[in-house]
PDB file of N, CA and C in Angstrom:
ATOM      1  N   UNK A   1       0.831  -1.180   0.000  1.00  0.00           N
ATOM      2  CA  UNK A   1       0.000   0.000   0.000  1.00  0.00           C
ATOM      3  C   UNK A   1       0.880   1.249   0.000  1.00  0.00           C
ATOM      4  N   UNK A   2       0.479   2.145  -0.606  1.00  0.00           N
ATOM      5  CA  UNK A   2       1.660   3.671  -0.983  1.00  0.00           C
ATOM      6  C   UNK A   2       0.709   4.404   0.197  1.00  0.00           C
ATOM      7  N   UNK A   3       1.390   5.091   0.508  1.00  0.00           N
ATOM      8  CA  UNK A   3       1.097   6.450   1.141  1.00  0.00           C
ATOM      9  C   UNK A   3       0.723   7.643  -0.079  1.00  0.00           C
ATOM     10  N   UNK A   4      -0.359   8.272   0.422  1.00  0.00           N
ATOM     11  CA  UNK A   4      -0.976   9.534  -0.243  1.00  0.00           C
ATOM     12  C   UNK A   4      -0.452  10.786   0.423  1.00  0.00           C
ATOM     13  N   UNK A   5       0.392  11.614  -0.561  1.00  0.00           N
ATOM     14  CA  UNK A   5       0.278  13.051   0.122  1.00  0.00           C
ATOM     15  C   UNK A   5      -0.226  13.796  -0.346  1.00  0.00           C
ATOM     16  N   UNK A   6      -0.700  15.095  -0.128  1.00  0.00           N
ATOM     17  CA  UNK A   6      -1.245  15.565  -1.033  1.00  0.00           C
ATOM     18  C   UNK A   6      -1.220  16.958  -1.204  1.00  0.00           C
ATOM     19  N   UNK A   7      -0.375  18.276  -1.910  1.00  0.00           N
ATOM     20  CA  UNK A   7      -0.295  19.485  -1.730  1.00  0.00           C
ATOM     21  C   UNK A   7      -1.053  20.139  -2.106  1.00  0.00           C
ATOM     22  N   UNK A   8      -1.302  21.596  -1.879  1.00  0.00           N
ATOM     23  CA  UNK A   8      -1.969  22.432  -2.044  1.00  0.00           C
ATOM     24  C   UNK A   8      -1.219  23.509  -3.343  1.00  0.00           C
ATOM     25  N   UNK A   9      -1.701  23.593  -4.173  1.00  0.00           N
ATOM     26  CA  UNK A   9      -0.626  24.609  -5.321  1.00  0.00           C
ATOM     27  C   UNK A   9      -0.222  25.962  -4.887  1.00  0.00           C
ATOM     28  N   UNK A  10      -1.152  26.572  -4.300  1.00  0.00           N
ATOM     29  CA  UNK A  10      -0.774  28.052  -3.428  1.00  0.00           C
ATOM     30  C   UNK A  10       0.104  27.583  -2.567  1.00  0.00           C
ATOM     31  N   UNK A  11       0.038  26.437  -1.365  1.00  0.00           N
ATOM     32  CA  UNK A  11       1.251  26.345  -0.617  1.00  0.00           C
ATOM     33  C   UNK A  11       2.463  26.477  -1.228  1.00  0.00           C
ATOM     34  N   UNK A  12       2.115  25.308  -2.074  1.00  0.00           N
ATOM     35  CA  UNK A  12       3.764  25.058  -3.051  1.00  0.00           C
ATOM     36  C   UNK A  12       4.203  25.802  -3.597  1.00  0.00           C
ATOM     37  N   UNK A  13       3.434  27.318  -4.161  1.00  0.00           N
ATOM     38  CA  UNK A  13       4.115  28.395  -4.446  1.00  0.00           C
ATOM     39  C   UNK A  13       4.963  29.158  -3.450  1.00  0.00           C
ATOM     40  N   UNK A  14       4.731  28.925  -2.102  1.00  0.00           N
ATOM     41  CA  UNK A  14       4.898  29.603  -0.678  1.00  0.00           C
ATOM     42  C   UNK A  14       6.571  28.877  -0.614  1.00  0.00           C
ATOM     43  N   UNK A  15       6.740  27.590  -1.140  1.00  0.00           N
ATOM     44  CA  UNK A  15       8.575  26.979  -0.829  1.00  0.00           C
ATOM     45  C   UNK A  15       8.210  25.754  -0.663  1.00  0.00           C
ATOM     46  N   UNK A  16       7.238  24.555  -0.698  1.00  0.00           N
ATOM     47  CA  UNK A  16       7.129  23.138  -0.366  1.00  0.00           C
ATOM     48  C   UNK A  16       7.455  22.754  -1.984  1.00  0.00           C
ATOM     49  N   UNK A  17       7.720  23.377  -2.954  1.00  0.00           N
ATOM     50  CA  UNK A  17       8.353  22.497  -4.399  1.00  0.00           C
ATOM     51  C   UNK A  17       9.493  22.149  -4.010  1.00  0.00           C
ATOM     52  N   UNK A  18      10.193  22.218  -3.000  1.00  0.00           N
ATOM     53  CA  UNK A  18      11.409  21.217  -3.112  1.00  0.00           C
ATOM     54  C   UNK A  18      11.026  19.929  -2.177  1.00  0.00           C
ATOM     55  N   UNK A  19       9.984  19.764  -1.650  1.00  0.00           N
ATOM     56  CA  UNK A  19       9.508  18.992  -0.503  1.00  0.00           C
ATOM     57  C   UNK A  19       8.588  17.660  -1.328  1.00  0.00           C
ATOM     58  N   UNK A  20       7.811  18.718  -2.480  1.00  0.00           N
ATOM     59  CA  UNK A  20       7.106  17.868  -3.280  1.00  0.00           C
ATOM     60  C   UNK A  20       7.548  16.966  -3.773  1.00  0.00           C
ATOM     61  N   UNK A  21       8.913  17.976  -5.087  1.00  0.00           N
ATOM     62  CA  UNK A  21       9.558  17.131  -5.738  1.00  0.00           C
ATOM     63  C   UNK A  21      10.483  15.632  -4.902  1.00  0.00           C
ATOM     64  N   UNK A  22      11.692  15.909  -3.461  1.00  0.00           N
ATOM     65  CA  UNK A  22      11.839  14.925  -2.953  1.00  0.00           C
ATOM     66  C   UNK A  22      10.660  13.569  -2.841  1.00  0.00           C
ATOM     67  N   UNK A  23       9.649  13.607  -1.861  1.00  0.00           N
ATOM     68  CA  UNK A  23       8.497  12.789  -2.126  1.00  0.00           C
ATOM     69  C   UNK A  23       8.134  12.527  -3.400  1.00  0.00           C
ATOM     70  N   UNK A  24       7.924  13.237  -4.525  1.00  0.00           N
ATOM     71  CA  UNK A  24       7.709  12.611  -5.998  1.00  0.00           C
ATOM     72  C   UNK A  24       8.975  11.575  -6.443  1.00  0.00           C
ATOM     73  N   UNK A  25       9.743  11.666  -5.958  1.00  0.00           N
ATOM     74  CA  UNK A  25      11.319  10.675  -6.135  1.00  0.00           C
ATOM     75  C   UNK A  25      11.405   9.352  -5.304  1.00  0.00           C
ATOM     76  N   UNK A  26      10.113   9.372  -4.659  1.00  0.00           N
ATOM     77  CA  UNK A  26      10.067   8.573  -3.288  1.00  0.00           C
ATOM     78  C   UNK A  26       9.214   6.678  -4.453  1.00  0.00           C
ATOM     79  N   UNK A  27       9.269   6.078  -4.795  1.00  0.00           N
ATOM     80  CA  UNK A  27       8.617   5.116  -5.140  1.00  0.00           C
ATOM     81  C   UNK A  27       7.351   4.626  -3.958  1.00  0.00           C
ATOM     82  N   UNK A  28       7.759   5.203  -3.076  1.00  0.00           N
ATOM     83  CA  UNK A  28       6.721   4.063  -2.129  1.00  0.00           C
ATOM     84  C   UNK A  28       5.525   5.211  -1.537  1.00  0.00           C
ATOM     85  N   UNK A  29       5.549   6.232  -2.520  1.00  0.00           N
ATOM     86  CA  UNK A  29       4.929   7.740  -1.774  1.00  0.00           C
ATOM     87  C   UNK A  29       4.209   7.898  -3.096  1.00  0.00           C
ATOM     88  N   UNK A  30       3.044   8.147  -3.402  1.00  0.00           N
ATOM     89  CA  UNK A  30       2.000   8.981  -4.657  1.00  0.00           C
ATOM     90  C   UNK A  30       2.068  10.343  -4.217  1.00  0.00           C
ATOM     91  N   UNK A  31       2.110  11.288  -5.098  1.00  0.00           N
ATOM     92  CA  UNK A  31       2.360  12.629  -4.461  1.00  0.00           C
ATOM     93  C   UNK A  31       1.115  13.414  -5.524  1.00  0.00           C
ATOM     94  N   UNK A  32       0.364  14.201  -5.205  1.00  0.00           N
ATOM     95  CA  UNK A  32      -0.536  14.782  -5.721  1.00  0.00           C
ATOM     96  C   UNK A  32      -0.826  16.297  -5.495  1.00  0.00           C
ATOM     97  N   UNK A  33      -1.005  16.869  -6.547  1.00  0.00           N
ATOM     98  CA  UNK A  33      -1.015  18.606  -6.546  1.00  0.00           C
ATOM     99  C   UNK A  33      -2.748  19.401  -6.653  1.00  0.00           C
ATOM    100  N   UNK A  34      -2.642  19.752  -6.132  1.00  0.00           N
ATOM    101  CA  UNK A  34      -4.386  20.515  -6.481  1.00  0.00           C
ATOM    102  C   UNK A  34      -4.222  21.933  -6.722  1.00  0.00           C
ATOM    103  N   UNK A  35      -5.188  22.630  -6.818  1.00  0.00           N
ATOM    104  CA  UNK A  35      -4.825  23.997  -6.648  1.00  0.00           C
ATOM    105  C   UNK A  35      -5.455  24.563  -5.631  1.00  0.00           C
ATOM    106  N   UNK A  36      -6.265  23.986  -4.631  1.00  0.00           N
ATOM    107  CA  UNK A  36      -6.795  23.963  -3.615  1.00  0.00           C
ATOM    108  C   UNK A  36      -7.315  22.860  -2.628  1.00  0.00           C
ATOM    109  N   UNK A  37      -6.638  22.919  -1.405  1.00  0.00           N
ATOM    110  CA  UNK A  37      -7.387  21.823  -0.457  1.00  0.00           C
ATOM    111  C   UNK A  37      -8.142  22.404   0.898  1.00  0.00           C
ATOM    112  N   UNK A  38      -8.717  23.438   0.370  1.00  0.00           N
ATOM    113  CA  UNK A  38      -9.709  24.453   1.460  1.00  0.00           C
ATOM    114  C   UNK A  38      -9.603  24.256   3.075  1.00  0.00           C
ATOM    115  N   UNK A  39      -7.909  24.719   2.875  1.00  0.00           N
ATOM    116  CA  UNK A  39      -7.842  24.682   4.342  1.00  0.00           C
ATOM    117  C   UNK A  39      -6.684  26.749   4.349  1.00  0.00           C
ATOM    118  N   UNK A  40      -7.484  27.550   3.758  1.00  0.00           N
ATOM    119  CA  UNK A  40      -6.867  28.369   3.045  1.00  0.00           C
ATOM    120  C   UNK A  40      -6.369  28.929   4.963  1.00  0.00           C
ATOM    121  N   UNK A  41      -6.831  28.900   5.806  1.00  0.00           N
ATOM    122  CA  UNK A  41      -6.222  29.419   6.822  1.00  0.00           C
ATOM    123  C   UNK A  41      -4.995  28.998   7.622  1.00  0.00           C
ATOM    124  N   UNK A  42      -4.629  27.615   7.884  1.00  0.00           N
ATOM    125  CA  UNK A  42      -3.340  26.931   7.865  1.00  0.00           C
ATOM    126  C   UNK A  42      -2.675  27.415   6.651  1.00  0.00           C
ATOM    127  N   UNK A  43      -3.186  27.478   5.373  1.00  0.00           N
ATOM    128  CA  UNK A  43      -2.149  27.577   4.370  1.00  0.00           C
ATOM    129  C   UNK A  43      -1.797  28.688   4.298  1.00  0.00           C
ATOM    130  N   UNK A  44      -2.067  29.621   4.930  1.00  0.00           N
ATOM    131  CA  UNK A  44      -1.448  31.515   4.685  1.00  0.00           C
ATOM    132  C   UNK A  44      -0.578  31.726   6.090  1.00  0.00           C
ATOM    133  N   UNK A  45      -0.742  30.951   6.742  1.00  0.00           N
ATOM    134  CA  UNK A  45       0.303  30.706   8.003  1.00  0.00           C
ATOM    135  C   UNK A  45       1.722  29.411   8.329  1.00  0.00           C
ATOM    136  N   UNK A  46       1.471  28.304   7.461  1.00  0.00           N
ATOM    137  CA  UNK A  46       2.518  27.395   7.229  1.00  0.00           C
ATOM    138  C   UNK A  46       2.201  26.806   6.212  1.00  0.00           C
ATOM    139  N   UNK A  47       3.188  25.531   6.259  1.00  0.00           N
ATOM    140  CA  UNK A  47       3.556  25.074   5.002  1.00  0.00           C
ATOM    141  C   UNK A  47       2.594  23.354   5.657  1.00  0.00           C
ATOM    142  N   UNK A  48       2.198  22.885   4.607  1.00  0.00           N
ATOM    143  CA  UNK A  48       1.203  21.840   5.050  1.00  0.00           C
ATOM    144  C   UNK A  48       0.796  21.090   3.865  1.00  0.00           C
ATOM    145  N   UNK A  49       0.635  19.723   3.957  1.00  0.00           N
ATOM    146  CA  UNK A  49       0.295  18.725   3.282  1.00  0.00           C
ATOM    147  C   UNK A  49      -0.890  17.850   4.031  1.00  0.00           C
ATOM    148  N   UNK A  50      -1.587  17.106   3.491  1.00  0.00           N
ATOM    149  CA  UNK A  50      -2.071  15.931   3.577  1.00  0.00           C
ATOM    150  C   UNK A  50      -1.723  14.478   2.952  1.00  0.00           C
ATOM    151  N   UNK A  51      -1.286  13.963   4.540  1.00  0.00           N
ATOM    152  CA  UNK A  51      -0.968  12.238   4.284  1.00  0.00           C
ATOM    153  C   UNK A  51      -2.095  11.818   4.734  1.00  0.00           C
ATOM    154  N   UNK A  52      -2.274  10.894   3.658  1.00  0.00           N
ATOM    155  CA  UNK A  52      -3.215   9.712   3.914  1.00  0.00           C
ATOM    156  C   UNK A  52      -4.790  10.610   4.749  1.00  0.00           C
ATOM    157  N   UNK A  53      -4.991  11.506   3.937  1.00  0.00           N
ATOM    158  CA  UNK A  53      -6.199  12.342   4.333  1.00  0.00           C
ATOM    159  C   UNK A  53      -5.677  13.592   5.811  1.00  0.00           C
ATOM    160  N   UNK A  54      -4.392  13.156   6.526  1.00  0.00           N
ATOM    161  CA  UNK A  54      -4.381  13.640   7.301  1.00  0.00           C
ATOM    162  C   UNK A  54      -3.629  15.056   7.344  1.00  0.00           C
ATOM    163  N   UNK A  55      -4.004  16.101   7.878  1.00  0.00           N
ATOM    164  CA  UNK A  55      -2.917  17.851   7.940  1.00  0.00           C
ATOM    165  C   UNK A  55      -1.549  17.157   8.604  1.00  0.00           C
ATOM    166  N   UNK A  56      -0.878  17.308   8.190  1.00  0.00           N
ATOM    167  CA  UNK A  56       0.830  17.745   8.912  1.00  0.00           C
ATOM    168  C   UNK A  56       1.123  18.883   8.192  1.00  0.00           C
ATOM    169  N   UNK A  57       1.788  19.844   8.790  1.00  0.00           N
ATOM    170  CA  UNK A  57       2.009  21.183   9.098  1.00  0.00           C
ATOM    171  C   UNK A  57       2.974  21.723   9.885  1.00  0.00           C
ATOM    172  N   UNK A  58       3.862  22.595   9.304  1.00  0.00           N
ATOM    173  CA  UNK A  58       5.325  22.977  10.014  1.00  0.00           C
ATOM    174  C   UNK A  58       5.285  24.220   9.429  1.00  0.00           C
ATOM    175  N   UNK A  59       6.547  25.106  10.405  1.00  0.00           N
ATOM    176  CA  UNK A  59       6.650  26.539   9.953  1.00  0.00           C
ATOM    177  C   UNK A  59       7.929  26.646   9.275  1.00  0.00           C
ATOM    178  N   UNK A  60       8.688  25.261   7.996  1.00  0.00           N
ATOM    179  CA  UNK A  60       9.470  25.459   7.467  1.00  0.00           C
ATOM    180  C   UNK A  60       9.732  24.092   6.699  1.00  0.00           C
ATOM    181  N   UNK A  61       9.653  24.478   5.659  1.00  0.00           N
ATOM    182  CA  UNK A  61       9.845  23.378   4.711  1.00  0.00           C
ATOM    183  C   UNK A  61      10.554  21.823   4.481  1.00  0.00           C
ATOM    184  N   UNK A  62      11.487  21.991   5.521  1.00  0.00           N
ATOM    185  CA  UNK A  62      12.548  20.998   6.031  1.00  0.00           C
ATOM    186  C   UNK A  62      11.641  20.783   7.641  1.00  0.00           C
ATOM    187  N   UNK A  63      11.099  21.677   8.105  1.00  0.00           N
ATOM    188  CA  UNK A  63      10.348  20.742   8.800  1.00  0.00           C
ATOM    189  C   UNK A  63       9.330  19.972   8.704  1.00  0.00           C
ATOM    190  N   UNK A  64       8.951  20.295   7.792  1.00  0.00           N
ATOM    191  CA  UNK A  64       7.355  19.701   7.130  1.00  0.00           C
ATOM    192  C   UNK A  64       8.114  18.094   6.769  1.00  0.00           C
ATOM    193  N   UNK A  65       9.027  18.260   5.847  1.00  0.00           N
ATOM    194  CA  UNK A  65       9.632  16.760   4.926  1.00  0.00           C
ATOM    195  C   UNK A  65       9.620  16.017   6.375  1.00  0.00           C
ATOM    196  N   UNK A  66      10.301  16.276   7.252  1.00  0.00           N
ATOM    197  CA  UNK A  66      10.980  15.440   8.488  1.00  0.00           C
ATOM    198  C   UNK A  66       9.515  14.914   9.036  1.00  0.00           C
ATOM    199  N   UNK A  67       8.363  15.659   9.432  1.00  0.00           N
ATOM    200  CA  UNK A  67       7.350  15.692  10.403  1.00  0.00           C
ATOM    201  C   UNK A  67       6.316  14.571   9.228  1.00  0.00           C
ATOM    202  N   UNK A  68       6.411  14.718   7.705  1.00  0.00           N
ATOM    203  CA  UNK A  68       5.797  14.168   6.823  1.00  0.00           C
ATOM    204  C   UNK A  68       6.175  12.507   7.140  1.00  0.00           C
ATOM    205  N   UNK A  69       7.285  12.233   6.820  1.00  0.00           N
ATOM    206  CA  UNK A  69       7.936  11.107   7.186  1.00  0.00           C
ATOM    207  C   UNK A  69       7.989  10.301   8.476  1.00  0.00           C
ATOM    208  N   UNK A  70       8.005  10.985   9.439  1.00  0.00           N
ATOM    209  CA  UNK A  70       6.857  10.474  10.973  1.00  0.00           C
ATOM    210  C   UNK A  70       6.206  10.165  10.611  1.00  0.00           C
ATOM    211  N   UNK A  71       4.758  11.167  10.280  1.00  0.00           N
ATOM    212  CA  UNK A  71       3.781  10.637   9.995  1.00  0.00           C
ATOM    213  C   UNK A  71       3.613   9.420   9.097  1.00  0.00           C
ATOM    214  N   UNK A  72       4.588   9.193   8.006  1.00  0.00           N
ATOM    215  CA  UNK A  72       4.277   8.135   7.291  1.00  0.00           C
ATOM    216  C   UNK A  72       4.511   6.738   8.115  1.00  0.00           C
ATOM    217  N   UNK A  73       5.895   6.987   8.647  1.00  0.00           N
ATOM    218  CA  UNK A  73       6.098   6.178   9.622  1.00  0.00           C
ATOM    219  C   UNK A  73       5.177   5.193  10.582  1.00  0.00           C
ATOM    220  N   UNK A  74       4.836   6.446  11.762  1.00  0.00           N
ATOM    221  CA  UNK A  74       3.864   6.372  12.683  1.00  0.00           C
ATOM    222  C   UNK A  74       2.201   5.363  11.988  1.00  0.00           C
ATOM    223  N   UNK A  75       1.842   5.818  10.730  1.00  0.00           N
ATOM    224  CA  UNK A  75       0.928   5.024  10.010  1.00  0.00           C
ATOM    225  C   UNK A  75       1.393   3.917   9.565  1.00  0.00           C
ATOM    226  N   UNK A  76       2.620   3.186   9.161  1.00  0.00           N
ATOM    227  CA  UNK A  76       2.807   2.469   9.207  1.00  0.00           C
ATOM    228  C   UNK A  76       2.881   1.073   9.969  1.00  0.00           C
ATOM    229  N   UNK A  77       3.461   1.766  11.042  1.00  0.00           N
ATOM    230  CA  UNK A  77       3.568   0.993  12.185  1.00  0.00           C
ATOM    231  C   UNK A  77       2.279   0.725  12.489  1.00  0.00           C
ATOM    232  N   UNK A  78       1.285   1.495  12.401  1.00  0.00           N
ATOM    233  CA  UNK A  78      -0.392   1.474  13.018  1.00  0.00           C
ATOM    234  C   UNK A  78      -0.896   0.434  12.131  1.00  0.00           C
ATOM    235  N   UNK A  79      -0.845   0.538  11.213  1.00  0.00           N
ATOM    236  CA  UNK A  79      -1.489  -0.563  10.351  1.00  0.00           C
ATOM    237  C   UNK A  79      -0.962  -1.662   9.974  1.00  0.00           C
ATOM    238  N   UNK A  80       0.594  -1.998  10.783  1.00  0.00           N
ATOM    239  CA  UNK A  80       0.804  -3.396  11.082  1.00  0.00           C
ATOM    240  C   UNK A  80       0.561  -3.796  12.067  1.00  0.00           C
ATOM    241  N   UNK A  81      -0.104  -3.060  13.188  1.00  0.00           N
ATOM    242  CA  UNK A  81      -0.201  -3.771  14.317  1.00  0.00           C
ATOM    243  C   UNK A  81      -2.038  -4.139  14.221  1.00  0.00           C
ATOM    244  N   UNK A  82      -2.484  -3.315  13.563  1.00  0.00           N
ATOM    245  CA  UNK A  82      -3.865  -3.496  13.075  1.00  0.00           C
ATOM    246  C   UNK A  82      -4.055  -4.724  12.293  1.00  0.00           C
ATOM    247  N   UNK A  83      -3.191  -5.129  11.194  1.00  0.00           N
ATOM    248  CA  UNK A  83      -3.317  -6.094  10.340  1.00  0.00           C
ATOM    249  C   UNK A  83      -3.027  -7.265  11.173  1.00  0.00           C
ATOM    250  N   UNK A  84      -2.021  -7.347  12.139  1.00  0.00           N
ATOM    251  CA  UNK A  84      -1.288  -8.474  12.936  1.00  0.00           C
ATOM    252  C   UNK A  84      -2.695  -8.439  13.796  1.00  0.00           C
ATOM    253  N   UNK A  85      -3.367  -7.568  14.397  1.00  0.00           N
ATOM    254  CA  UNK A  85      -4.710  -8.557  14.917  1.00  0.00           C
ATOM    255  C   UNK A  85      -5.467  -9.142  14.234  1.00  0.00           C
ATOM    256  N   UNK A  86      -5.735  -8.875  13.072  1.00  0.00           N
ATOM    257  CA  UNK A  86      -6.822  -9.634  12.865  1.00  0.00           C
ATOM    258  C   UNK A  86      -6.100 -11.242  12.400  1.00  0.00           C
ATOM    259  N   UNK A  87      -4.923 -11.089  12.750  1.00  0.00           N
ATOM    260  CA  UNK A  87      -4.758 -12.721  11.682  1.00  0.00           C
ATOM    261  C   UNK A  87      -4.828 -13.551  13.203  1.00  0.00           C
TER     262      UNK A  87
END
């Protein structure tokens, strides 16, 4: 299963195109652009994506990549311990 991120095009004008492009280089990451994800009030104050439906949000572009990658992490781990119950 890939992880979904998903940017906002006004953010990415703001400095997350180098954040995008890394994750677009990523094979195990789908990376997706909109020109809006109507969260216009986080987005005029930081830099912010959606993984896997979820906001992560930092006040600097290199923090966003780092905090993105937790999060992918952190979901990872969740949904092997989810899958390992049911077997």
């Amino acid at each position: 299963m890939f992880t979904l991120v998903e940017f906002c095009s006004s953010n990415m004008l703001k400095g997350t195109e180098e954040v995008y492009r890394t994750l677009d280089d990523d094979p195990e990451i789908d990376v997706l652009d909109y020109g809006c994800l109507n969260n216009c009030g986080l987005c005029s104050k930081a830099f912010f994506v959606l993984v896997d439906g979820e906001i992560v949000s930092a006040m600097t572009p290199e923090k966003l990549l780092e905090k993105i990658y937790k999060r992918i992490d952190r979901n990872k781990r969740e949904m092997e311990e989810w899958t390992g119950e049911l077997s």
